[in-house]
Protein backbone atom coordinates (compact mmCIF):
# COMPACT_ATOMS: atom_id res chain seq x y z
CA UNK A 1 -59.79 31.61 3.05
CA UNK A 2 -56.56 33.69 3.11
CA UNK A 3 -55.00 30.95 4.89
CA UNK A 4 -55.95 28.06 2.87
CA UNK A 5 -54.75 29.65 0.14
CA UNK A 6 -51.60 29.76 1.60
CA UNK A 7 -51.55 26.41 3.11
CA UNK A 8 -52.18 25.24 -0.61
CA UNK A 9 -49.38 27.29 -1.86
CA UNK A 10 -46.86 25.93 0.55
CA UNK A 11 -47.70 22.57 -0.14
CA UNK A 12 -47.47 23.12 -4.23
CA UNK A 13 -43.97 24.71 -3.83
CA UNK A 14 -42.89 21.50 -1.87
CA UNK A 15 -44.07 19.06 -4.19
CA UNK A 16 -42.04 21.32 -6.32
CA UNK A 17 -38.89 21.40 -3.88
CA UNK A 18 -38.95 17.31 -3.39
CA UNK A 19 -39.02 16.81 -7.54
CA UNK A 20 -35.49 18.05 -8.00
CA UNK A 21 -33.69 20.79 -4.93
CA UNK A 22 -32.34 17.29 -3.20
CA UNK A 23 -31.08 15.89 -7.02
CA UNK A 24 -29.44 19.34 -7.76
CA UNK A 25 -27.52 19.96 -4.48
CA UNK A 26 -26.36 16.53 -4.92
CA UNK A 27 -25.12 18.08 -7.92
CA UNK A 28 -23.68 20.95 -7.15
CA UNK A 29 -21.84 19.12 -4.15
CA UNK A 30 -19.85 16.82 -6.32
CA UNK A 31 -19.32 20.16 -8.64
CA UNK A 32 -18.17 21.67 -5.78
CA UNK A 33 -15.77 19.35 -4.42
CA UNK A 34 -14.28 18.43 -7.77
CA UNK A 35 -13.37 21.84 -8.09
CA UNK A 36 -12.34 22.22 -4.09
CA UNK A 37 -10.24 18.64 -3.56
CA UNK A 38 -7.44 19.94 -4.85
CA UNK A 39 -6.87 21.95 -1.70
CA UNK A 40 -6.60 18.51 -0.16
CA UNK A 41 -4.67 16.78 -3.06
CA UNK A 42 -2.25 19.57 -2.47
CA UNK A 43 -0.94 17.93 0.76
CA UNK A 44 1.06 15.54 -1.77
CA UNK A 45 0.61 16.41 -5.10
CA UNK A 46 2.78 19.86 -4.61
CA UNK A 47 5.64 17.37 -3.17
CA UNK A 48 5.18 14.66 -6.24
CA UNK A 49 4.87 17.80 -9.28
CA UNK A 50 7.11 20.17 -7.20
CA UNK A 51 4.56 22.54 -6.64
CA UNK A 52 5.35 25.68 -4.41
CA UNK A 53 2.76 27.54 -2.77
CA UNK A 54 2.46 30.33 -5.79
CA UNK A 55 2.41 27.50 -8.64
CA UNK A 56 -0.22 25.73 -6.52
CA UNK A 57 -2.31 28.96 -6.28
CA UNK A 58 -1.94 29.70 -9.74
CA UNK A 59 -2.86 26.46 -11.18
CA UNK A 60 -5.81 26.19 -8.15
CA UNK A 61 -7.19 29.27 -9.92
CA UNK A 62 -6.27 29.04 -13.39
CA UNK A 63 -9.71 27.47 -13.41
CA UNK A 64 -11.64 30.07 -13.53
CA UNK A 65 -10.09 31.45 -16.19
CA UNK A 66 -11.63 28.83 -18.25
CA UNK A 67 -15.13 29.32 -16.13
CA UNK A 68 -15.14 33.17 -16.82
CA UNK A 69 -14.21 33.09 -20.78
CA UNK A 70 -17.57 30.34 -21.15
CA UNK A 71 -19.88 31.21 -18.74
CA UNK A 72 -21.92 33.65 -20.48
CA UNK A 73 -22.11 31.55 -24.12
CA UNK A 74 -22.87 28.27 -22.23
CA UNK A 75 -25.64 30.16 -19.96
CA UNK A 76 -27.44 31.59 -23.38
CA UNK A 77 -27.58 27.78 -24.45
CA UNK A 78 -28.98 26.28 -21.51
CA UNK A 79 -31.59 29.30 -21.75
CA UNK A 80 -32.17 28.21 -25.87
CA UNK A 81 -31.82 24.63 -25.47
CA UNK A 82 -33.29 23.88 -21.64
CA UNK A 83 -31.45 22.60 -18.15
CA UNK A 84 -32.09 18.24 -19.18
CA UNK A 85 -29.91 18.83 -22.25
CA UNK A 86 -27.50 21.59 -20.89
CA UNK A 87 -26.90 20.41 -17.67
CA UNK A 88 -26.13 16.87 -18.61
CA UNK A 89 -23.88 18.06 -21.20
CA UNK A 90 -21.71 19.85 -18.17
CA UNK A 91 -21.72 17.45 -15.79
CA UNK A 92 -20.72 14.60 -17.77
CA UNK A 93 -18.03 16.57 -19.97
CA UNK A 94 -16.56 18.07 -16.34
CA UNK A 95 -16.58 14.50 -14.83
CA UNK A 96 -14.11 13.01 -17.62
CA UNK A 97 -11.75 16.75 -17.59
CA UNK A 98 -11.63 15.96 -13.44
CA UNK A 99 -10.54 12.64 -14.07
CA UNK A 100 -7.61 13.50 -16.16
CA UNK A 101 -6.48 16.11 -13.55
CA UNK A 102 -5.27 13.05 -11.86
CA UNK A 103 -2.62 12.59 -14.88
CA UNK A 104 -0.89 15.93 -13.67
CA UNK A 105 3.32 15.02 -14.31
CA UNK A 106 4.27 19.18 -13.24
CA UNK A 107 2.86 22.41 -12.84
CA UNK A 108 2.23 22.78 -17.04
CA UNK A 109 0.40 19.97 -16.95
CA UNK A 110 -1.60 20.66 -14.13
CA UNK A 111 -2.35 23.98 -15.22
CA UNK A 112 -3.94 22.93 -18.36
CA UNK A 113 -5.86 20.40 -16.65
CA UNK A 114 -7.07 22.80 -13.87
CA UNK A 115 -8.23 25.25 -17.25
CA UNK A 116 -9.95 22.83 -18.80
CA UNK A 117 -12.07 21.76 -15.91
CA UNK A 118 -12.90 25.51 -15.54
CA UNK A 119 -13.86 25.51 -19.50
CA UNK A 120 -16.26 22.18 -18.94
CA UNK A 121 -17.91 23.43 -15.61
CA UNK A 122 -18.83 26.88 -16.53
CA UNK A 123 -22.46 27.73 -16.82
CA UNK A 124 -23.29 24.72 -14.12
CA UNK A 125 -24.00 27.29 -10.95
CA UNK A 126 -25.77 30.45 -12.97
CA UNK A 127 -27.71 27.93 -15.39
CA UNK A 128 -28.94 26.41 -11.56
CA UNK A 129 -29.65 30.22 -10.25
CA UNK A 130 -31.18 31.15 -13.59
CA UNK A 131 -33.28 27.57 -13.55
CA UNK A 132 -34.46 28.73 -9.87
CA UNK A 133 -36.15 31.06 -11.03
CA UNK A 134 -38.06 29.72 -13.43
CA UNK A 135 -39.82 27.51 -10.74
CA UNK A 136 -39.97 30.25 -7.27
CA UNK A 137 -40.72 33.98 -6.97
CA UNK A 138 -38.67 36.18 -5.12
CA UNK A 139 -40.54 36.11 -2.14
CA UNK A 140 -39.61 32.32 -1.78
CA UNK A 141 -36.31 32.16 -3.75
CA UNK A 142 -33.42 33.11 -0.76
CA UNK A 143 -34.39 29.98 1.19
CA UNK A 144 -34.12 28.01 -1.97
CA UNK A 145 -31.08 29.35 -3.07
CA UNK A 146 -29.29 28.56 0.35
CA UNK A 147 -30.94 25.39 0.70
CA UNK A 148 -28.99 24.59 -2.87
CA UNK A 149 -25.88 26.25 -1.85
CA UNK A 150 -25.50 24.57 1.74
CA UNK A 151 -24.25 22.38 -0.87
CA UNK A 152 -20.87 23.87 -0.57
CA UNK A 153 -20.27 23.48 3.14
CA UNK A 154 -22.23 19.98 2.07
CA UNK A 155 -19.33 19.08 0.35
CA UNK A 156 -16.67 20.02 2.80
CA UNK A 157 -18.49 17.96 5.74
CA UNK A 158 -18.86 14.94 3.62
CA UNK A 159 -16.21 15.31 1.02
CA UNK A 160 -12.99 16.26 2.78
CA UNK A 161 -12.67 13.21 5.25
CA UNK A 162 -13.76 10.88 2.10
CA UNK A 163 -10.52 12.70 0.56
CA UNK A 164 -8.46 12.40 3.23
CA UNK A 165 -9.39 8.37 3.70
CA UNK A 166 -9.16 7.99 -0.60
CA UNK A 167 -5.41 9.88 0.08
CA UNK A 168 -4.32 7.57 2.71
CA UNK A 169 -5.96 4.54 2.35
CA UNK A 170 -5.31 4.05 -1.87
CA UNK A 171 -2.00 5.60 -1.90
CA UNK A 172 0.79 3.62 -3.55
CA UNK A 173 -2.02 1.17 -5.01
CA UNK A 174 -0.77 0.39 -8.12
CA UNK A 175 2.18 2.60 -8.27
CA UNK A 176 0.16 5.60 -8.19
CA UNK A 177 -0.06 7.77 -5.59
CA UNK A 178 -3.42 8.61 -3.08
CA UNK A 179 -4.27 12.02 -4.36
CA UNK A 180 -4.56 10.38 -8.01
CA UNK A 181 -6.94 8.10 -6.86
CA UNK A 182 -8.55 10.21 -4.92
CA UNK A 183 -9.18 12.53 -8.16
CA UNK A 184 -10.17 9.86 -10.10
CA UNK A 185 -13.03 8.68 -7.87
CA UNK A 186 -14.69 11.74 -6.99
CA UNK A 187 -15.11 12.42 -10.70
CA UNK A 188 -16.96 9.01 -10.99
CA UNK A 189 -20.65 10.84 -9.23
CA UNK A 190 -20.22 13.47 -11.57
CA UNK A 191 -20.90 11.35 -14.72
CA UNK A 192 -23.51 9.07 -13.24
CA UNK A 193 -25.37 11.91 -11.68
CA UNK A 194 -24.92 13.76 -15.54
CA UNK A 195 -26.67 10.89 -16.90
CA UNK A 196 -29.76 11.10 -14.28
CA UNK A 197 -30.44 14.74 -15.34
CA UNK A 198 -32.36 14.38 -18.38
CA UNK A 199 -35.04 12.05 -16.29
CA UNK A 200 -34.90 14.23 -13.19
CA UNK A 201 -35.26 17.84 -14.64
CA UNK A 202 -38.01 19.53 -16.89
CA UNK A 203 -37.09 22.27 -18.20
CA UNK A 204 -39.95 24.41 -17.85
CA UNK A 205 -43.42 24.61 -16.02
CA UNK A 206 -45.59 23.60 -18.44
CA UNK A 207 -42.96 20.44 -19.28
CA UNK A 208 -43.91 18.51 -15.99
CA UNK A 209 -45.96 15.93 -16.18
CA UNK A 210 -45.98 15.37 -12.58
CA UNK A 211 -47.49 18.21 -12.27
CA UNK A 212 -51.60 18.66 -12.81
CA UNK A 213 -52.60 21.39 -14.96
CA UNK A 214 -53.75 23.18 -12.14
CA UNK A 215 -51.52 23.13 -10.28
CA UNK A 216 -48.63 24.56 -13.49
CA UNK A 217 -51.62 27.19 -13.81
CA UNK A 218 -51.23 28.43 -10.04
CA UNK A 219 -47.29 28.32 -10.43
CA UNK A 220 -47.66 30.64 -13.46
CA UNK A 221 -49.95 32.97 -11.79
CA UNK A 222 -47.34 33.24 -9.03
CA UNK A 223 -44.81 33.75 -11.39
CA UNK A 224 -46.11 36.25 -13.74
CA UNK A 225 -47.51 38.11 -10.69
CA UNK A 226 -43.67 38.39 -9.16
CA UNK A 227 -42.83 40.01 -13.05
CA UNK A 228 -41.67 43.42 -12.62
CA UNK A 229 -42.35 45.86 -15.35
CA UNK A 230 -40.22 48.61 -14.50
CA UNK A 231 -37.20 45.29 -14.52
CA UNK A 232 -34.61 47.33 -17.06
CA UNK A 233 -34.51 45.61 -20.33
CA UNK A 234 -30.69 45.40 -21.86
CA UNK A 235 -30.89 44.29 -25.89
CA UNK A 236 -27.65 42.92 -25.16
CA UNK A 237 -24.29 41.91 -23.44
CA UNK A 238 -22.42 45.28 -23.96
CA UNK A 239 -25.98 47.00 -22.94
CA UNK A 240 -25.77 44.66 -19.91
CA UNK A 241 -22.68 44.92 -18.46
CA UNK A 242 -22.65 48.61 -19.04
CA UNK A 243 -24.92 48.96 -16.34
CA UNK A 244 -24.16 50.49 -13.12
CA UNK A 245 -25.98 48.54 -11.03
CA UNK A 246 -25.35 44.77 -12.96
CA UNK A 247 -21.17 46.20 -12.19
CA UNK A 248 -21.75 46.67 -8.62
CA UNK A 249 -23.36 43.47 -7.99
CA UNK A 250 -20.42 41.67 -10.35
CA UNK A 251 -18.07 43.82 -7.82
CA UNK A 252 -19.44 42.58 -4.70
CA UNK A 253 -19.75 38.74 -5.73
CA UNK A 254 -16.13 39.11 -6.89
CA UNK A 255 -15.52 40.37 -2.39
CA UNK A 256 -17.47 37.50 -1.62
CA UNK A 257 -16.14 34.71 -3.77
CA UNK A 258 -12.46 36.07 -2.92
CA UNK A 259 -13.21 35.05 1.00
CA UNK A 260 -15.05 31.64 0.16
CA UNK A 261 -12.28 30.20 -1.99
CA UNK A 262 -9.74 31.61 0.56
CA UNK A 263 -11.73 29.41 3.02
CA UNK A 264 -12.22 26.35 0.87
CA UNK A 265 -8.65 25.98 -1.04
CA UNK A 266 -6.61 26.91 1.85
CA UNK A 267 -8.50 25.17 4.79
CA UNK A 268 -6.81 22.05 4.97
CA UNK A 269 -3.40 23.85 4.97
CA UNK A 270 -4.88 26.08 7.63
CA UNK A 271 -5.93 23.18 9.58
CA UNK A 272 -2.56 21.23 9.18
CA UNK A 273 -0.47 24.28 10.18
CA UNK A 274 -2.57 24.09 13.92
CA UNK A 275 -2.18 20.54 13.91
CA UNK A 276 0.57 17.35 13.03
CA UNK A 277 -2.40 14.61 12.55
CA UNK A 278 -2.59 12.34 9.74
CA UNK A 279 -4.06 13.68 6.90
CA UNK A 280 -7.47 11.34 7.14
CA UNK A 281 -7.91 13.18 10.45
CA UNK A 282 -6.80 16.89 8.96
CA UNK A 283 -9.81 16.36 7.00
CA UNK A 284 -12.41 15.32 9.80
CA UNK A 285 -11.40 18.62 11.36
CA UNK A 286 -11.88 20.25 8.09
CA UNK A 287 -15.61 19.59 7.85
CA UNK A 288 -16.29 20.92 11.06
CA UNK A 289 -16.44 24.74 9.83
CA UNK A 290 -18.14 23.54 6.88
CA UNK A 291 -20.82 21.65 9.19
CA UNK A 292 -21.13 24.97 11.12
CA UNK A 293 -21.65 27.23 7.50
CA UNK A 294 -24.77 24.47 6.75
CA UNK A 295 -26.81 25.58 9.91
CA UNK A 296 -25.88 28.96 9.70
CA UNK A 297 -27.11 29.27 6.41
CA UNK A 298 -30.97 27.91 6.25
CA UNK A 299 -30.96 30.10 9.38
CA UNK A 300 -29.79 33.49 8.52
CA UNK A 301 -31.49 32.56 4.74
CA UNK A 302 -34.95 31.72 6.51
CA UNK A 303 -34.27 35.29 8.61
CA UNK A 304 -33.98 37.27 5.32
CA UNK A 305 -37.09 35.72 3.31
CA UNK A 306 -39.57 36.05 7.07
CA UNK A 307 -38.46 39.88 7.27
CA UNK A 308 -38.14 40.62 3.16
CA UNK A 309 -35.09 41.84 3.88
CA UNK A 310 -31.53 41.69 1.65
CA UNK A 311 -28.93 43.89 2.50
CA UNK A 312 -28.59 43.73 6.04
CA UNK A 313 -28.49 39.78 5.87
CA UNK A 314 -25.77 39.94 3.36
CA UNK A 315 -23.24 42.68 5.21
CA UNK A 316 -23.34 41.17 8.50
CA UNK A 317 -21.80 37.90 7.60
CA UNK A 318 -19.56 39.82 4.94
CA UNK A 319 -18.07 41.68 8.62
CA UNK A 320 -18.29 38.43 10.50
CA UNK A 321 -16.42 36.84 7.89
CA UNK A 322 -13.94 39.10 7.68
CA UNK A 323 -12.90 39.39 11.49
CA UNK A 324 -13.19 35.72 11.88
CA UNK A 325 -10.85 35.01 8.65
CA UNK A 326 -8.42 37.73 9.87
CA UNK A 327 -8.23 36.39 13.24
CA UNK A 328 -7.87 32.82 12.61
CA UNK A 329 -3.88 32.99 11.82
CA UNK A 330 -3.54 34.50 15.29
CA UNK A 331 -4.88 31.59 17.04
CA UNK A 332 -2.20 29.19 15.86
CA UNK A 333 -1.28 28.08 19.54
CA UNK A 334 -4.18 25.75 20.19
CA UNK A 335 -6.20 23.47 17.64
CA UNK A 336 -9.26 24.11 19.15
CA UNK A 337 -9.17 27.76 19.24
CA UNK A 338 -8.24 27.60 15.52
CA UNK A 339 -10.71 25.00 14.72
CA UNK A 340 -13.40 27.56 16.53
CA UNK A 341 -12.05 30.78 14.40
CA UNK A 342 -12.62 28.99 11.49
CA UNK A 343 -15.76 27.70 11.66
CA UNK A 344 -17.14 31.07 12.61
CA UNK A 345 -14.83 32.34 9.36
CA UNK A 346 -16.68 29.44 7.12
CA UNK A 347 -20.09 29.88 8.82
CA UNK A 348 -20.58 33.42 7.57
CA UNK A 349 -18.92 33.64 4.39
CA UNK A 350 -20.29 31.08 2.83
CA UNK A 351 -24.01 32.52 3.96
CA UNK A 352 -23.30 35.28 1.97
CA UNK A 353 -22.99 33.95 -1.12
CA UNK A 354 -26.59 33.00 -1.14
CA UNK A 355 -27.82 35.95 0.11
CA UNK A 356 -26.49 38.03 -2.55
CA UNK A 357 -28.05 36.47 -5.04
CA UNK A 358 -31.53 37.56 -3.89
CA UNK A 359 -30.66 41.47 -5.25
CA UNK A 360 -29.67 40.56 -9.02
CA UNK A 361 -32.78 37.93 -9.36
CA UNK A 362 -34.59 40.53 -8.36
CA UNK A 363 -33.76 42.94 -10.70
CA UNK A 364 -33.05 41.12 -13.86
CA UNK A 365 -35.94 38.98 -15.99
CA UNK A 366 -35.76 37.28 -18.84
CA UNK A 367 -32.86 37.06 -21.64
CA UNK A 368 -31.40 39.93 -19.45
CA UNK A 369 -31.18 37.60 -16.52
CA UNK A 370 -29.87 34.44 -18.18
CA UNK A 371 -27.04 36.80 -19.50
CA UNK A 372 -26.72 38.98 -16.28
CA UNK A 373 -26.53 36.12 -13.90
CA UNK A 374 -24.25 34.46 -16.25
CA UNK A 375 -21.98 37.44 -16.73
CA UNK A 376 -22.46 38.86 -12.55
CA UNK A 377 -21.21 35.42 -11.87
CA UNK A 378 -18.36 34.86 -14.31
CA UNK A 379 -16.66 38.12 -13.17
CA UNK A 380 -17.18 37.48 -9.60
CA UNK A 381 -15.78 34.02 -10.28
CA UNK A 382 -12.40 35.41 -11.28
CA UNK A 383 -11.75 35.90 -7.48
CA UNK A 384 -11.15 32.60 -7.79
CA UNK A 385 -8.48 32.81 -9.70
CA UNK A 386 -6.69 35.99 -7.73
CA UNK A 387 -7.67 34.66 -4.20
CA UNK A 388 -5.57 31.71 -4.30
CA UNK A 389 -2.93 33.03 -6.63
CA UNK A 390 -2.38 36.35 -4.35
CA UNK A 391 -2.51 34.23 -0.93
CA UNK A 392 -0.53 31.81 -2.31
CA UNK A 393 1.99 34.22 -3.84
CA UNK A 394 1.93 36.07 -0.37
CA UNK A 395 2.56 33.30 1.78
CA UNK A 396 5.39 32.56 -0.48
CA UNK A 397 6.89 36.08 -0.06
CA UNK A 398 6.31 36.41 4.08
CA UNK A 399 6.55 32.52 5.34
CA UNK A 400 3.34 32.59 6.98
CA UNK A 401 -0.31 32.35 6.39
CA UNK A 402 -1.61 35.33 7.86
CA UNK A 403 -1.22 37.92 5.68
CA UNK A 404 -2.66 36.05 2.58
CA UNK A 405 -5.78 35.87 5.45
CA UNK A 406 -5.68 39.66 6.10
CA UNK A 407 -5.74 40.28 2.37
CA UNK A 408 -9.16 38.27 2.06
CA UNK A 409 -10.33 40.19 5.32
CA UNK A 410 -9.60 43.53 3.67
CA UNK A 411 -11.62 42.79 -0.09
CA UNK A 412 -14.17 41.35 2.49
CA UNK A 413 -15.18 44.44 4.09
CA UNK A 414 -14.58 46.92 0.80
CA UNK A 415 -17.48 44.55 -0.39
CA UNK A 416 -19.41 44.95 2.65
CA UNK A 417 -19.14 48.79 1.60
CA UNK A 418 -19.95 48.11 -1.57
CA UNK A 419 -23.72 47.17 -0.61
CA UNK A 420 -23.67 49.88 2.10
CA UNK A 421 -23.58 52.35 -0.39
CA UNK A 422 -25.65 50.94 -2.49
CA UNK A 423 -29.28 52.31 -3.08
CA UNK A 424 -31.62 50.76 -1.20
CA UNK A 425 -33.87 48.53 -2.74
CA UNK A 426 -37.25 47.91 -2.26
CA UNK A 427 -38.62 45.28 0.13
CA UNK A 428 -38.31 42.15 -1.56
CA UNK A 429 -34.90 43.09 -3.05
């Protein structure tokens, strides 16, 4: 009986997971890489707008300066107004702002452009995260969450050789050059996707129709029987992120983003350093460490939901990370060996930005977790503005790539510590 029970369980949640996990890491992919390509526009937009390497960090990350000042007020309205209306609202608003990046003339241009992308995207990722758990209890949720997030390495297999052959094959068409076009067309997804959402996406339970009334009754059950009483209720922001624990989860998101946008801004100038290929084929090589990070992880996810187990799964790749990232300058004598470094580097820290969102869904429920995810993910999001500002502003000041690496090695492991010390939580957490 036990078993059929759980046999009809597993086959609810994937009616659930066909309805709309493949339509929002579609999604998130073209977020992703319309926030990413500019590490492979840089390749010749810094030599049209006379970019150096600290400008093109700083305007890279000005971004999420925009992203961190909305994120919270736009996540409170997607929980008052529901994801079809919200999420539409993003994608198509984000899709026009990453169009006009491509009229960059210099670096003041380009760093309002870069802002305002930051100020139409935010609440996309935690509105997804918060939306997540409206549909899966914890118990199920760290596969999901990967699953959606392997949209990020997704977007680097598939989207850096398209950017590479939109570069090279469009550039000089009509007096513009490639990495205009290239900006231009990656934005188009973004808006036609936008417009899908509202037919795609209910915005609760008891809103699907495909759904029998049975079957929202047995995803209720589930979900009401994952609600934790003893979850701490905050009455508001300032009651929020005065909390210890909500600040150390905001602190170790803010290590982990700082190595992933190391990887994914600076790759293809990694990857050109080790190698003088066109830049079509600098971008084939670039999706092999995101083609590693997809496999890795739905593996080490699927590892952490079979065992219940949180912590563990999220320091190791934090360490992996680290060592790979820090070693992957040293190998600049052989493509290969570089290539190799790096897609060990990619592999694990982009598995641990999944797997640290399985302790804050855990703890937080309700108002206090469309906030707290909101505001855990807006701080942690202004790594991306210091990790390519600081690498870029240290390659500047040394000539060479590696210490901006051993920088993102070093915030890396303090975050590792971070959830070493941290007190143990229980099981499912």
């Amino acid at each position: 009986m036990e078993r059929e029970r759980t046999d009809g369980e597993d086959a609810l949640y994937r009616k659930v997971t066909r309805r709309f996990l493949p339509f929002l890491m579609i999604c998130y992919a073209v977020a992703y890489l319309d926030r990413i390509n500019v590490g492979i526009a840089k390749l010749g937009m810094s030599h049209d707008l006379g970019l150096s390497e600290a400008v093109f960090g700083l305007g890279a990350g000005i971004f999420f300066i925009g992203y961190f000042l909305f994120e919270v007020p736009s996540n409170a309205l997607l929980y008052r107004l529901g994801a079809r209306v919200w999420i539409a609202r993003i994608m198509v608003s984000w899709a026009i702002v990453s169009a006009g990046c491509a009229l960059a003339q210099g670096p003041v241009s380009f760093y309002v452009a870069r802002f305002l992308l930051g100020v139409t995207e935010a609440g996309f990722f935690p509105g997804i995260i918060l939306y997540l758990t409206y549909w899966y209890p914890s118990a199920r949720r760290g596969r999901i969450v990967a699953m959606f997030m392997t949209a990020i390495p997704i977007a680097g297999v598939v989207g850096t050789p398209i950017s590479g052959f939109l570069m090279s094959g469009m550039d000089g068409l009509m007096g513009w050059a490639g990495w205009r076009w290239m900006l231009v067309a990656e934005a188009l997804p973004a808006l036609l996707l936008g417009l899908c959402v509202p037919f795609v996406l209910d915005s609760r339970v008891v809103d699907a129709k495909w759904l029998s009334e049975d079957e929202k009754r047995r995803l209720a059950e589930r979900l009401a029987h994952d609600h934790r009483p003893d979850a701490p209720a905050h009455a508001g922001l300032r009651d929020l992120v005065a909390d210890p624990a909500v600040l150390r989860f905001a602190a170790i998101y803010f290590c982990c983003i700082m190595g992933q946008y190391g990887i994914t801004f600076w790759l293809p100038t990694l990857v050109s350093g080790v190698s003088d290929a066109p830049t079509w084929v600098i971008g084939l090589y670039a999706s092999l460490p995101y083609a590693a990070a997809v496999v890795t992880m739905l593996l080490v996810s699927r590892s952490s939901d079979l065992r219940q187990e949180r912590r563990w799964h999220l320091i190791l790749p934090m360490v992996v990370g680290a060592a790979a990232i820090a070693l992957a300058p040293l190998a600049h004598g052989s493509t290969g060996a570089s290539i190799a470094i790096l897609c060990v580097a990619a592999a694990a820290i982009l598995t641990a930005t999944p797997l640290f969102w399985n302790l804050p869904t855990t703890m937080l429920q309700g108002v206090s977790a469309a906030i707290g995810i909101a505001a855990i993910n807006s701080v942690g999001n202004l790594a991306g503005f210091v990790s390519p500002m600081v690498v870029g502003w240290l390659n500047d000041r040394t000539g060479a790539t590696a210490s901006g690496m051993w920088a993102l090695a070093f915030v890396l492991v303090v975050g590792a510590l971070l959830v070493v010390t941290a007190r143990a939580p229980g099981r499912s957490a």
